[in-house]
ModelCIF file with pLDDT and N, C-alpha, C, O atoms, coordinates in Angstrom:
data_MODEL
#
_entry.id   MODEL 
#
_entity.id                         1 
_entity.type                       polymer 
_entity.pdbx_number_of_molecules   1 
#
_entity_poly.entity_id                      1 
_entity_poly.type                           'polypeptide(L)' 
_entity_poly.nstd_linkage                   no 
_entity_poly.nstd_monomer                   no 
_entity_poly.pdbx_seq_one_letter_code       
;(UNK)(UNK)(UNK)(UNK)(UNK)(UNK)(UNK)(UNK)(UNK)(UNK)(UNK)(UNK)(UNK)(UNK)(UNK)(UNK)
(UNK)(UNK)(UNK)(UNK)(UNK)(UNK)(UNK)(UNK)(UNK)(UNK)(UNK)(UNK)(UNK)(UNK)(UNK)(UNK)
(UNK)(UNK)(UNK)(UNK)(UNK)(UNK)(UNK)(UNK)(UNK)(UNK)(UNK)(UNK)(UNK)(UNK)
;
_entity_poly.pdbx_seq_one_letter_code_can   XXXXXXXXXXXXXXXXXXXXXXXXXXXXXXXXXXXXXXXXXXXXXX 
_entity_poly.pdbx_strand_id                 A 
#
loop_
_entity_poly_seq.entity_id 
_entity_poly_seq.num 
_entity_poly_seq.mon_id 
_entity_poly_seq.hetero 
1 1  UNK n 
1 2  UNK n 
1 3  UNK n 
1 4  UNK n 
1 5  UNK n 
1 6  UNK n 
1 7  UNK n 
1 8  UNK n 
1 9  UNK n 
1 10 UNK n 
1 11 UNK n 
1 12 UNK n 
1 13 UNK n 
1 14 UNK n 
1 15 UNK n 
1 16 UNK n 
1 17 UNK n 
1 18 UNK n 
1 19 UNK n 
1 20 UNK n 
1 21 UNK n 
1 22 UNK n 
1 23 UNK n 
1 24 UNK n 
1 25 UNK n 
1 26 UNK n 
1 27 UNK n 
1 28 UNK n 
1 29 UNK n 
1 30 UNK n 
1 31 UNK n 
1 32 UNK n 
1 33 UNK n 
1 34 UNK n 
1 35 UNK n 
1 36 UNK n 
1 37 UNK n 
1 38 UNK n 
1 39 UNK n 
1 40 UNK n 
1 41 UNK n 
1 42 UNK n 
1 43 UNK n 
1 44 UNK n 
1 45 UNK n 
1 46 UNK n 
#
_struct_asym.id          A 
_struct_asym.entity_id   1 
#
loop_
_ma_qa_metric.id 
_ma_qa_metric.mode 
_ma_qa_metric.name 
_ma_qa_metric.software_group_id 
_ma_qa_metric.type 
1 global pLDDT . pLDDT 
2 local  pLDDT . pLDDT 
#
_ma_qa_metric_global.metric_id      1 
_ma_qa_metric_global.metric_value   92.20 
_ma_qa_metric_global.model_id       1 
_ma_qa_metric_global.ordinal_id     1 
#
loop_
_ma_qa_metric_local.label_asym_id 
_ma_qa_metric_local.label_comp_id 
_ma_qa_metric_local.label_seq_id 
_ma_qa_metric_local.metric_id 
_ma_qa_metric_local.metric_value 
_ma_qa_metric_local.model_id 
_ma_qa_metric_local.ordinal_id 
A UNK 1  2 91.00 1 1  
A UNK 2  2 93.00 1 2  
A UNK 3  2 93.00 1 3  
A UNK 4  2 94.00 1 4  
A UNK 5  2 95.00 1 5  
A UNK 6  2 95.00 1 6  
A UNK 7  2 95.00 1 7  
A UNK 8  2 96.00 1 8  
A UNK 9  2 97.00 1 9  
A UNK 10 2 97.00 1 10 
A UNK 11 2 97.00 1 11 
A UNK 12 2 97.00 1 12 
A UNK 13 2 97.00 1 13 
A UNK 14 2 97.00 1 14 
A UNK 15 2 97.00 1 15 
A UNK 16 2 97.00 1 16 
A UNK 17 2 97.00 1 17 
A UNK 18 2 97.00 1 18 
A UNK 19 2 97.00 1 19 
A UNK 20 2 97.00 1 20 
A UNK 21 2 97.00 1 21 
A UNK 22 2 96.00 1 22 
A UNK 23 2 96.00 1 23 
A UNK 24 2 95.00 1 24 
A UNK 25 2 95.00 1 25 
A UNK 26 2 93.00 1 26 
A UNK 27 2 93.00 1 27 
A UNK 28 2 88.00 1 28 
A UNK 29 2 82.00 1 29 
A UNK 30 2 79.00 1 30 
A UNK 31 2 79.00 1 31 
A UNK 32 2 72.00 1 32 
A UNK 33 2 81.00 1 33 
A UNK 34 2 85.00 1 34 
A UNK 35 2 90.00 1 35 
A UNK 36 2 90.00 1 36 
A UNK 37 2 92.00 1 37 
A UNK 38 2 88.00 1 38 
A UNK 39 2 90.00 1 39 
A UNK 40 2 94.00 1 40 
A UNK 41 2 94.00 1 41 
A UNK 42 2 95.00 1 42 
A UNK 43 2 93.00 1 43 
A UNK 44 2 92.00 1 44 
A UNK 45 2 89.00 1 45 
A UNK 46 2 87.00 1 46 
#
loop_
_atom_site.group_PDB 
_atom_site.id 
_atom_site.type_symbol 
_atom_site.label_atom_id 
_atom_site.label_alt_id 
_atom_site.label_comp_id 
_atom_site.label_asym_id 
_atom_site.label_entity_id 
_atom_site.label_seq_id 
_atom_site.pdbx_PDB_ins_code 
_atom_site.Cartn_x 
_atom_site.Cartn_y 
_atom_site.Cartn_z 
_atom_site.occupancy 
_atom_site.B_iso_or_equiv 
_atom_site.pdbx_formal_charge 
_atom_site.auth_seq_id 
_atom_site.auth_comp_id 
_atom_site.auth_asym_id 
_atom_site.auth_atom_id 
_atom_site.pdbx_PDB_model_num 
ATOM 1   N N  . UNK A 1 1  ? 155.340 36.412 127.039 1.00 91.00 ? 1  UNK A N  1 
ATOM 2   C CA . UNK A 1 1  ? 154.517 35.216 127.210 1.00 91.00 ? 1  UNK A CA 1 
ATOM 3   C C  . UNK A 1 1  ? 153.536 35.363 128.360 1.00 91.00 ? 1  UNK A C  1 
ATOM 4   O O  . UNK A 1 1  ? 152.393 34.927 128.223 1.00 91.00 ? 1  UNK A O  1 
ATOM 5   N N  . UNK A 1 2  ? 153.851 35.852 129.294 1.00 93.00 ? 2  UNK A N  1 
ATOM 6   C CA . UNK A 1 2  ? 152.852 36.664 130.645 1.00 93.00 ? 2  UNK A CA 1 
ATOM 7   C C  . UNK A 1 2  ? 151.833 37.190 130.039 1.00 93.00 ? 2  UNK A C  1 
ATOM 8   O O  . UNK A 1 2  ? 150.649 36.940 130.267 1.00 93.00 ? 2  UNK A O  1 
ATOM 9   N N  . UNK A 1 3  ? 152.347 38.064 129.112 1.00 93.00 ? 3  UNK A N  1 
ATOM 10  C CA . UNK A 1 3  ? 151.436 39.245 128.654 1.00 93.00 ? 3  UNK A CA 1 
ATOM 11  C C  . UNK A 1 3  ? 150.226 38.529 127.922 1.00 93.00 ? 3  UNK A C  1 
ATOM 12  O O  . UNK A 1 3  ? 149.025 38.779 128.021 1.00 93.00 ? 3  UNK A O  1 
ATOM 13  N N  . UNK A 1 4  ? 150.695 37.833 127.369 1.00 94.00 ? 4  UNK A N  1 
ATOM 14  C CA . UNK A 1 4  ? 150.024 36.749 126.491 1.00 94.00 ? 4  UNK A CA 1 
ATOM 15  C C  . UNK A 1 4  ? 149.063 35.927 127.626 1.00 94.00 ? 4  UNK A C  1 
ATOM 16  O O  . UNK A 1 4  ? 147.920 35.702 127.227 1.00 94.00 ? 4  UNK A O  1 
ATOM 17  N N  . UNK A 1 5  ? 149.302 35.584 128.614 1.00 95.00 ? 5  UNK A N  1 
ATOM 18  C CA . UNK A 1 5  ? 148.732 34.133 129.419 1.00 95.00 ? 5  UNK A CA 1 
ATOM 19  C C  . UNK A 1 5  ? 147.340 35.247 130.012 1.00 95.00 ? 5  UNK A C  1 
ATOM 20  O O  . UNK A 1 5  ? 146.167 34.916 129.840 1.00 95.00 ? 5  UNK A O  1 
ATOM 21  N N  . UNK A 1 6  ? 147.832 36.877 130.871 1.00 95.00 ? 6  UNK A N  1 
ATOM 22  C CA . UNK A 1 6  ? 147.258 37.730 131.133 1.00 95.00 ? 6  UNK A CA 1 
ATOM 23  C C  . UNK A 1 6  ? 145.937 38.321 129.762 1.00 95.00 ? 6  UNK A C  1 
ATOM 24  O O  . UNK A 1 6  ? 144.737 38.391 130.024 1.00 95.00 ? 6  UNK A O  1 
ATOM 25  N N  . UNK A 1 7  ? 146.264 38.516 128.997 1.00 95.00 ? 7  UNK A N  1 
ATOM 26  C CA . UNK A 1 7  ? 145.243 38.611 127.786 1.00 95.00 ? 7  UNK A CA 1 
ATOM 27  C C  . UNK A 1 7  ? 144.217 37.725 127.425 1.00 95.00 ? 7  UNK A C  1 
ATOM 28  O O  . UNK A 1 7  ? 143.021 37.941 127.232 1.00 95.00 ? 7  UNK A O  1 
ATOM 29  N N  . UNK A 1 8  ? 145.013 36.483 127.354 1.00 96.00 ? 8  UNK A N  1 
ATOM 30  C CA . UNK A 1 8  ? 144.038 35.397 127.215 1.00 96.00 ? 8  UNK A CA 1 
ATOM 31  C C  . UNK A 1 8  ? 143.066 35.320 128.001 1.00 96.00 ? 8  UNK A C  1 
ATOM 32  O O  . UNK A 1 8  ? 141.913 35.138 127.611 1.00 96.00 ? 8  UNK A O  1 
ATOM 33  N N  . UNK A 1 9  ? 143.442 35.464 129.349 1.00 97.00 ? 9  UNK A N  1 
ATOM 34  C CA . UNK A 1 9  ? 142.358 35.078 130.617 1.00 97.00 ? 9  UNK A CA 1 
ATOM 35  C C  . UNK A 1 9  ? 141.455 36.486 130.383 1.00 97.00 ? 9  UNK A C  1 
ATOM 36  O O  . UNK A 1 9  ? 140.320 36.304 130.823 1.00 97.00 ? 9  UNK A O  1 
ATOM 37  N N  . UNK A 1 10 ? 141.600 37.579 129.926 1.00 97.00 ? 10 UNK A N  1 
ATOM 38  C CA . UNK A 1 10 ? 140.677 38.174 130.029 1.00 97.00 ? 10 UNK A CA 1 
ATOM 39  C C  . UNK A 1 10 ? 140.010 38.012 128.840 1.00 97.00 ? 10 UNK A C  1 
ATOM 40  O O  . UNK A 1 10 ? 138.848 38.418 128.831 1.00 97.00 ? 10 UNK A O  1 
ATOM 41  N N  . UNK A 1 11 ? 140.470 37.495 127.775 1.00 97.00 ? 11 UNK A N  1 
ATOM 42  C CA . UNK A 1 11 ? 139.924 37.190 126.293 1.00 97.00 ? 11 UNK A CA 1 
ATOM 43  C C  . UNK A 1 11 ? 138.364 35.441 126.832 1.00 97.00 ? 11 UNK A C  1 
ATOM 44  O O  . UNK A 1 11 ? 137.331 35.065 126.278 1.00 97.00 ? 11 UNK A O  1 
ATOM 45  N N  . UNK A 1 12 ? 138.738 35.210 127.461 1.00 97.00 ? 12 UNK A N  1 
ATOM 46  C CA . UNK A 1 12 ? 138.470 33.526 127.866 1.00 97.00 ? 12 UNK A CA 1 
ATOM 47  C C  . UNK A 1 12 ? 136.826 34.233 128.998 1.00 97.00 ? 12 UNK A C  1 
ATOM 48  O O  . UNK A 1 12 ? 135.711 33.711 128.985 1.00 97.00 ? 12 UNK A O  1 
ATOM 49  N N  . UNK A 1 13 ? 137.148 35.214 129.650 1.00 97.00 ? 13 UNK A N  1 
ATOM 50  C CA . UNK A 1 13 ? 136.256 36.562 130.592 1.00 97.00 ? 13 UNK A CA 1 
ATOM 51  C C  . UNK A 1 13 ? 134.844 36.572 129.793 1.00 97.00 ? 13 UNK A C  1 
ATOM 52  O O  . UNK A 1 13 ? 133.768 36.067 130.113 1.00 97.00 ? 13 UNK A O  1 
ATOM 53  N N  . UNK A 1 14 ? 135.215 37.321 128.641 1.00 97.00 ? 14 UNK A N  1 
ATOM 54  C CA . UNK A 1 14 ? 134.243 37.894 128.008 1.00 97.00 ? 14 UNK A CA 1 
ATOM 55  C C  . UNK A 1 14 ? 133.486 36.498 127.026 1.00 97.00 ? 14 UNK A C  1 
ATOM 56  O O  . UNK A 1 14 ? 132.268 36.317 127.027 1.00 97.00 ? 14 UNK A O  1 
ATOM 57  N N  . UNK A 1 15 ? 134.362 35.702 126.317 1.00 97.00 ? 15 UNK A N  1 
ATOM 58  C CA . UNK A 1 15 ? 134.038 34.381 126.154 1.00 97.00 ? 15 UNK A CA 1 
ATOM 59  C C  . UNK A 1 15 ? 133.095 33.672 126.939 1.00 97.00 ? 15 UNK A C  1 
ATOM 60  O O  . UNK A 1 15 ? 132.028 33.581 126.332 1.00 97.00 ? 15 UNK A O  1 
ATOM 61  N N  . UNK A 1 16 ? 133.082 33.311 127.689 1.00 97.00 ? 16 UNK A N  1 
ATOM 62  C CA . UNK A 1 16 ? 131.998 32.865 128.831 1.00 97.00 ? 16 UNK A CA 1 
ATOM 63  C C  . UNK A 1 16 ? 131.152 33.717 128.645 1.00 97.00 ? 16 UNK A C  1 
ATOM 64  O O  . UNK A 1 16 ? 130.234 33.088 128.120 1.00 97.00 ? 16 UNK A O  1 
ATOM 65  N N  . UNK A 1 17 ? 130.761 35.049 128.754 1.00 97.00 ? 17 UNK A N  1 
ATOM 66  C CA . UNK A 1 17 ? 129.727 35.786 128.592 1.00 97.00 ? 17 UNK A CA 1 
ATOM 67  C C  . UNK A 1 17 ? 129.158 36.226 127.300 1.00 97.00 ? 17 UNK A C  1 
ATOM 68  O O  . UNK A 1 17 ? 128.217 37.018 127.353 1.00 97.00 ? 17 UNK A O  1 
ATOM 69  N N  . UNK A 1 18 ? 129.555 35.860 126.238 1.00 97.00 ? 18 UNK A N  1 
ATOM 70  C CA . UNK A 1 18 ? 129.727 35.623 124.895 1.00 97.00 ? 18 UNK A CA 1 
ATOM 71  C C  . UNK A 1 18 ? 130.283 34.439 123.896 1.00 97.00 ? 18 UNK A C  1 
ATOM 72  O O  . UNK A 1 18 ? 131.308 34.871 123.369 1.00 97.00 ? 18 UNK A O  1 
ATOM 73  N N  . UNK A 1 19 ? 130.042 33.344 123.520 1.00 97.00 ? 19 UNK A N  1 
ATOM 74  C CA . UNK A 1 19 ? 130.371 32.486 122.734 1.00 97.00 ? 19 UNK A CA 1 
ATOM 75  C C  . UNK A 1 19 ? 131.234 32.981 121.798 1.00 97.00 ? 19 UNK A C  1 
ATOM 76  O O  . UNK A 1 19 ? 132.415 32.659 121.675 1.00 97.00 ? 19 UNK A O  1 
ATOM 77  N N  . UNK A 1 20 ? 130.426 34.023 120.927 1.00 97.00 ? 20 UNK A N  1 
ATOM 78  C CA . UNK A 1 20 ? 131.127 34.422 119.634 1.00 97.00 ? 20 UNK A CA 1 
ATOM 79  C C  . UNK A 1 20 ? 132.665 35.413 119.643 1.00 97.00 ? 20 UNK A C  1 
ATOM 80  O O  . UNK A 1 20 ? 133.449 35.782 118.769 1.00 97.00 ? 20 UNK A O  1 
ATOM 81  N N  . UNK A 1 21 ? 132.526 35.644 121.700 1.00 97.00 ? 21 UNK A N  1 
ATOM 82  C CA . UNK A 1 21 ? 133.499 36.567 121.527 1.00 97.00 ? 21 UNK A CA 1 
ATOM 83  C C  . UNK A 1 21 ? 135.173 35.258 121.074 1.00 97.00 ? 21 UNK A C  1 
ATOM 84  O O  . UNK A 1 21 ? 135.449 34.382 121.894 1.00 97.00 ? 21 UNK A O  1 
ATOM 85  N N  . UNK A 1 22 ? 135.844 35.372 120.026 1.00 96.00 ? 22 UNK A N  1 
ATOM 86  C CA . UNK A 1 22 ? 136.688 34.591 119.825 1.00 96.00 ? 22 UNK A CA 1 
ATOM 87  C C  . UNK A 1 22 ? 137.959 35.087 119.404 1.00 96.00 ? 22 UNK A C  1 
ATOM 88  O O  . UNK A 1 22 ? 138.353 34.839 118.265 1.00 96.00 ? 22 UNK A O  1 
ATOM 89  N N  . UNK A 1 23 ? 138.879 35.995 120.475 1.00 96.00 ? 23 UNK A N  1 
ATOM 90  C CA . UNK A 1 23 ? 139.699 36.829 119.761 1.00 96.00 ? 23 UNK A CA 1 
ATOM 91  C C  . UNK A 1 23 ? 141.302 35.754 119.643 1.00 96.00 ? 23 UNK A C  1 
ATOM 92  O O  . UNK A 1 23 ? 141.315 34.612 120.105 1.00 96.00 ? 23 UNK A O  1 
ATOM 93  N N  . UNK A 1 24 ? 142.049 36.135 119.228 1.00 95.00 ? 24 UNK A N  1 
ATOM 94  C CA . UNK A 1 24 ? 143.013 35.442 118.947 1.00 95.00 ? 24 UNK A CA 1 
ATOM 95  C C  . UNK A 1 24 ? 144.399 36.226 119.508 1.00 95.00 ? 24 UNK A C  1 
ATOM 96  O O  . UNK A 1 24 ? 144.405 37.445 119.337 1.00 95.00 ? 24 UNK A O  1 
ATOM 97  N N  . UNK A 1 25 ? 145.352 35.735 120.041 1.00 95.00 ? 25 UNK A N  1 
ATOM 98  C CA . UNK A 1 25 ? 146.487 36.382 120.409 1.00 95.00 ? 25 UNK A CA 1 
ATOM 99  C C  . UNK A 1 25 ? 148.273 35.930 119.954 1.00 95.00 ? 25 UNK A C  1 
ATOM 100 O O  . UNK A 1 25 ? 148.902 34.880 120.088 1.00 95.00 ? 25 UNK A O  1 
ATOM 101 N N  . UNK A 1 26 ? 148.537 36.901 119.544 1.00 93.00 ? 26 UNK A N  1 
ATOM 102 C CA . UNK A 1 26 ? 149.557 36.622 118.386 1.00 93.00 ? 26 UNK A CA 1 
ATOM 103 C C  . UNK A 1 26 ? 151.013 37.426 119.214 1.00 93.00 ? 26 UNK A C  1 
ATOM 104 O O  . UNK A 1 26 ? 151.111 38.647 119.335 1.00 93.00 ? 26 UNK A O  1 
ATOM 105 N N  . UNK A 1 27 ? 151.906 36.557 119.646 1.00 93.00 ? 27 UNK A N  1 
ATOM 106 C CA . UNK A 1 27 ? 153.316 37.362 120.044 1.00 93.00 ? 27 UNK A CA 1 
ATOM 107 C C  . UNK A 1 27 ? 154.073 37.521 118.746 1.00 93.00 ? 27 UNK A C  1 
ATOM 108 O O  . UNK A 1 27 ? 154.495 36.507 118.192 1.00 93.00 ? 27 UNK A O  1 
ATOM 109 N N  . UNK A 1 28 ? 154.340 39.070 118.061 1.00 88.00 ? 28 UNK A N  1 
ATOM 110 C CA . UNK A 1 28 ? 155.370 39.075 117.174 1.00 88.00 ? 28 UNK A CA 1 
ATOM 111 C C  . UNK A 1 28 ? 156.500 39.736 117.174 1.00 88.00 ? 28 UNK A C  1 
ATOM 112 O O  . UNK A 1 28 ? 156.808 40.204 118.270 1.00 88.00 ? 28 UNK A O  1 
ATOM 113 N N  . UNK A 1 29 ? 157.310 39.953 116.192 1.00 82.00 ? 29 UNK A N  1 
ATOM 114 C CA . UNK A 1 29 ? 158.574 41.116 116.341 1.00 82.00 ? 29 UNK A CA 1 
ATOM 115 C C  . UNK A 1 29 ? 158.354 42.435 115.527 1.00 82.00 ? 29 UNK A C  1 
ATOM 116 O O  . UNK A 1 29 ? 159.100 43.403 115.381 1.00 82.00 ? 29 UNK A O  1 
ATOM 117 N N  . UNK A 1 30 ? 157.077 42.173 115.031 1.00 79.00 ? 30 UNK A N  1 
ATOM 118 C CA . UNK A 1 30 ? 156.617 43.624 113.959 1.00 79.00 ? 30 UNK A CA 1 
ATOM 119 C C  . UNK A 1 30 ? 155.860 45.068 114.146 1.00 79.00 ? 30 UNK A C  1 
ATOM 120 O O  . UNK A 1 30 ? 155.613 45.940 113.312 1.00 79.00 ? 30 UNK A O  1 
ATOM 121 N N  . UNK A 1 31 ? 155.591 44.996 115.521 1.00 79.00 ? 31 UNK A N  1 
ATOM 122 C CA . UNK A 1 31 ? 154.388 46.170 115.618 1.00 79.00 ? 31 UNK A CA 1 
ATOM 123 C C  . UNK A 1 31 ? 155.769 46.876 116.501 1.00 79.00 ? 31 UNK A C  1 
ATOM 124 O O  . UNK A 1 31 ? 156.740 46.297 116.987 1.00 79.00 ? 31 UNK A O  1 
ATOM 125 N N  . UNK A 1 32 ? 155.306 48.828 116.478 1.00 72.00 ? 32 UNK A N  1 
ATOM 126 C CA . UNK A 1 32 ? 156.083 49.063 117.203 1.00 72.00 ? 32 UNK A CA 1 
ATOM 127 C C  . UNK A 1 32 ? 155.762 49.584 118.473 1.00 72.00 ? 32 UNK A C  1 
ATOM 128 O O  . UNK A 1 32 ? 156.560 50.255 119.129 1.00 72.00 ? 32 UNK A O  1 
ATOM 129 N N  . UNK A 1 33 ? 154.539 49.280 118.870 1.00 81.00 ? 33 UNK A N  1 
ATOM 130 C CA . UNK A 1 33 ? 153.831 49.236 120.167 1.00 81.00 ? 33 UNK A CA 1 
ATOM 131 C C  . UNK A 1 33 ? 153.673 48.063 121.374 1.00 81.00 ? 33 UNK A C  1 
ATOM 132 O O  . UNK A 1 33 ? 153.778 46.989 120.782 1.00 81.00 ? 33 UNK A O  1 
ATOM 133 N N  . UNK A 1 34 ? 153.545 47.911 122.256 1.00 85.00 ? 34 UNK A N  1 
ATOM 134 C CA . UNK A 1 34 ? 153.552 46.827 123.006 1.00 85.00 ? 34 UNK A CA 1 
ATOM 135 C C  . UNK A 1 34 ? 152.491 45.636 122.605 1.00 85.00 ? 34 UNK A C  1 
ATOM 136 O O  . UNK A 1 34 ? 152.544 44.407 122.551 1.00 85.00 ? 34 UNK A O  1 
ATOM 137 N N  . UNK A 1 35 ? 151.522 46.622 122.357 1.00 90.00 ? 35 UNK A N  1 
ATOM 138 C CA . UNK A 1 35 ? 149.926 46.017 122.442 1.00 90.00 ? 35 UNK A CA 1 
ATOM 139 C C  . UNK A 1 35 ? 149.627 46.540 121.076 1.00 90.00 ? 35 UNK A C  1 
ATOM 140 O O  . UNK A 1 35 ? 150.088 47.536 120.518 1.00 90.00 ? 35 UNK A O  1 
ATOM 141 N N  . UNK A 1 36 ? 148.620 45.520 120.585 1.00 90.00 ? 36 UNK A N  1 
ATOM 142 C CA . UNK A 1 36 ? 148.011 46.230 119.225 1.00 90.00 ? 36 UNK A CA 1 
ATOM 143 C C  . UNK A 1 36 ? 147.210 45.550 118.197 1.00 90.00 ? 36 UNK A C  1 
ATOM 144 O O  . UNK A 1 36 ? 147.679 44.911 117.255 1.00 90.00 ? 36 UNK A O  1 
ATOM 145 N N  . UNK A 1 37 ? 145.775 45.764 118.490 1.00 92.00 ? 37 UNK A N  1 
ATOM 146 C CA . UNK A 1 37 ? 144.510 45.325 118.117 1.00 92.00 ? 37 UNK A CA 1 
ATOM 147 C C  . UNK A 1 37 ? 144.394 45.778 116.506 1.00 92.00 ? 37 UNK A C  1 
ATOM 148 O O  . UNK A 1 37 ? 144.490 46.877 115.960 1.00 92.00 ? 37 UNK A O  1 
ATOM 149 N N  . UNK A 1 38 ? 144.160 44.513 116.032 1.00 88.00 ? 38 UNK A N  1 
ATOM 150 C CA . UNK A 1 38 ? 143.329 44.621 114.086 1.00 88.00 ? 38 UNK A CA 1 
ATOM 151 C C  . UNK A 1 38 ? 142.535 43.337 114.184 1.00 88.00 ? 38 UNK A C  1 
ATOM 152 O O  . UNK A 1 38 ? 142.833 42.143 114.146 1.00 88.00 ? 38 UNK A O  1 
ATOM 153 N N  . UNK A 1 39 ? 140.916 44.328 114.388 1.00 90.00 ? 39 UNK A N  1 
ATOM 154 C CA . UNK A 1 39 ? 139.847 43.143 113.781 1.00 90.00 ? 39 UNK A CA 1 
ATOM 155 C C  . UNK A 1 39 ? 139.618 42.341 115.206 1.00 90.00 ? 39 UNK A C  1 
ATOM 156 O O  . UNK A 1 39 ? 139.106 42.666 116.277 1.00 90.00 ? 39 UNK A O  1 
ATOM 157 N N  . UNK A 1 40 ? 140.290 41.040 114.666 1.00 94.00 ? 40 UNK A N  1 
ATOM 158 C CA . UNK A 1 40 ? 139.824 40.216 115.627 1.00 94.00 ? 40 UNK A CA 1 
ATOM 159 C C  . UNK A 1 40 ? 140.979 39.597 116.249 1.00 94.00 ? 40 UNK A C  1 
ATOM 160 O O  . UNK A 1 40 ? 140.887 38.502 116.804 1.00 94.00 ? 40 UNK A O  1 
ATOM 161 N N  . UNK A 1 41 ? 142.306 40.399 116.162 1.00 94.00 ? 41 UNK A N  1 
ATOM 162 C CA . UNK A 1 41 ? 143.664 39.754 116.674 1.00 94.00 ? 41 UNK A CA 1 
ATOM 163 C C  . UNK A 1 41 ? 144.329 40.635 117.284 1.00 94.00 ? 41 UNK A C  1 
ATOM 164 O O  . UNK A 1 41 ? 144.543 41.728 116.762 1.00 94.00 ? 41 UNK A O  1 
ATOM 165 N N  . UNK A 1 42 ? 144.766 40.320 118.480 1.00 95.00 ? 42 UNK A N  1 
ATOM 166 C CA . UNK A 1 42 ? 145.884 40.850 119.747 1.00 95.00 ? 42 UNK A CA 1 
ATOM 167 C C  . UNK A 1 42 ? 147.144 40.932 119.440 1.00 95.00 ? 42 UNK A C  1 
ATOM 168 O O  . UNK A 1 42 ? 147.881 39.960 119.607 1.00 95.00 ? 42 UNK A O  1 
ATOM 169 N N  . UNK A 1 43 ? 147.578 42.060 118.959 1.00 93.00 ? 43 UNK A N  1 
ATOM 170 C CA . UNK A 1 43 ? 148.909 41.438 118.552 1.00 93.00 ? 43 UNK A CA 1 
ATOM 171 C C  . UNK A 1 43 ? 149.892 41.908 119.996 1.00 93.00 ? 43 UNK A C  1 
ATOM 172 O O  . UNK A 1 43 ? 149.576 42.970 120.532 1.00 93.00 ? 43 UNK A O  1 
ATOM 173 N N  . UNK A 1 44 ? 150.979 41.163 120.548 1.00 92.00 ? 44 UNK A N  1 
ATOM 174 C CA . UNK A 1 44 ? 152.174 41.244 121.413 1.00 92.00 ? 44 UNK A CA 1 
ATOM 175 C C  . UNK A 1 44 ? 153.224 41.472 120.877 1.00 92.00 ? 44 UNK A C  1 
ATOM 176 O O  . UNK A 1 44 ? 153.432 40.759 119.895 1.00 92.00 ? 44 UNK A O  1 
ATOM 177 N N  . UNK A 1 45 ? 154.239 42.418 121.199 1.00 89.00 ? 45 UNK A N  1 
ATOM 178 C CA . UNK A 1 45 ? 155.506 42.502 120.734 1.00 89.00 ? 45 UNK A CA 1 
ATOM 179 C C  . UNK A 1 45 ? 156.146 41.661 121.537 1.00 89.00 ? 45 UNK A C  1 
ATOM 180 O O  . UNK A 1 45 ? 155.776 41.581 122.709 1.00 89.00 ? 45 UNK A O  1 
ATOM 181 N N  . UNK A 1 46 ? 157.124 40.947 121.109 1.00 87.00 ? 46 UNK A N  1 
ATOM 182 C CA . UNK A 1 46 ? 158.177 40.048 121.980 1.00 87.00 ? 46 UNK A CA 1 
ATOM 183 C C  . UNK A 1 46 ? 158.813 40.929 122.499 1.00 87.00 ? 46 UNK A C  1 
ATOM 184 O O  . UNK A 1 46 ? 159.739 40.654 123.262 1.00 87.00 ? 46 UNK A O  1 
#
């Protein structure tokens, strides 16, 4: 959930300097990496 609050604020960064930047951040139990970008979504492992 850190990891998540930490992402956001830098997701929220580039936002301000970009409108369209609009990424989305997703905590799940499926990836087997910590971190892990498709498209336009952040994914978090719990």
């Amino acid at each position: 959930d850190q990891v998540a609050a930490a992402a956001r604020e830098h997701i929220d960064y580039y936002h301000q300097r970009l409108p369209d930047f609009q990424a989305s951040v997703q905590v799940c139990d499926t990836i087997a990496s910590a971190l892990m970008v498709a498209q336009d979504r952040l994914f978090i492992s719990e």
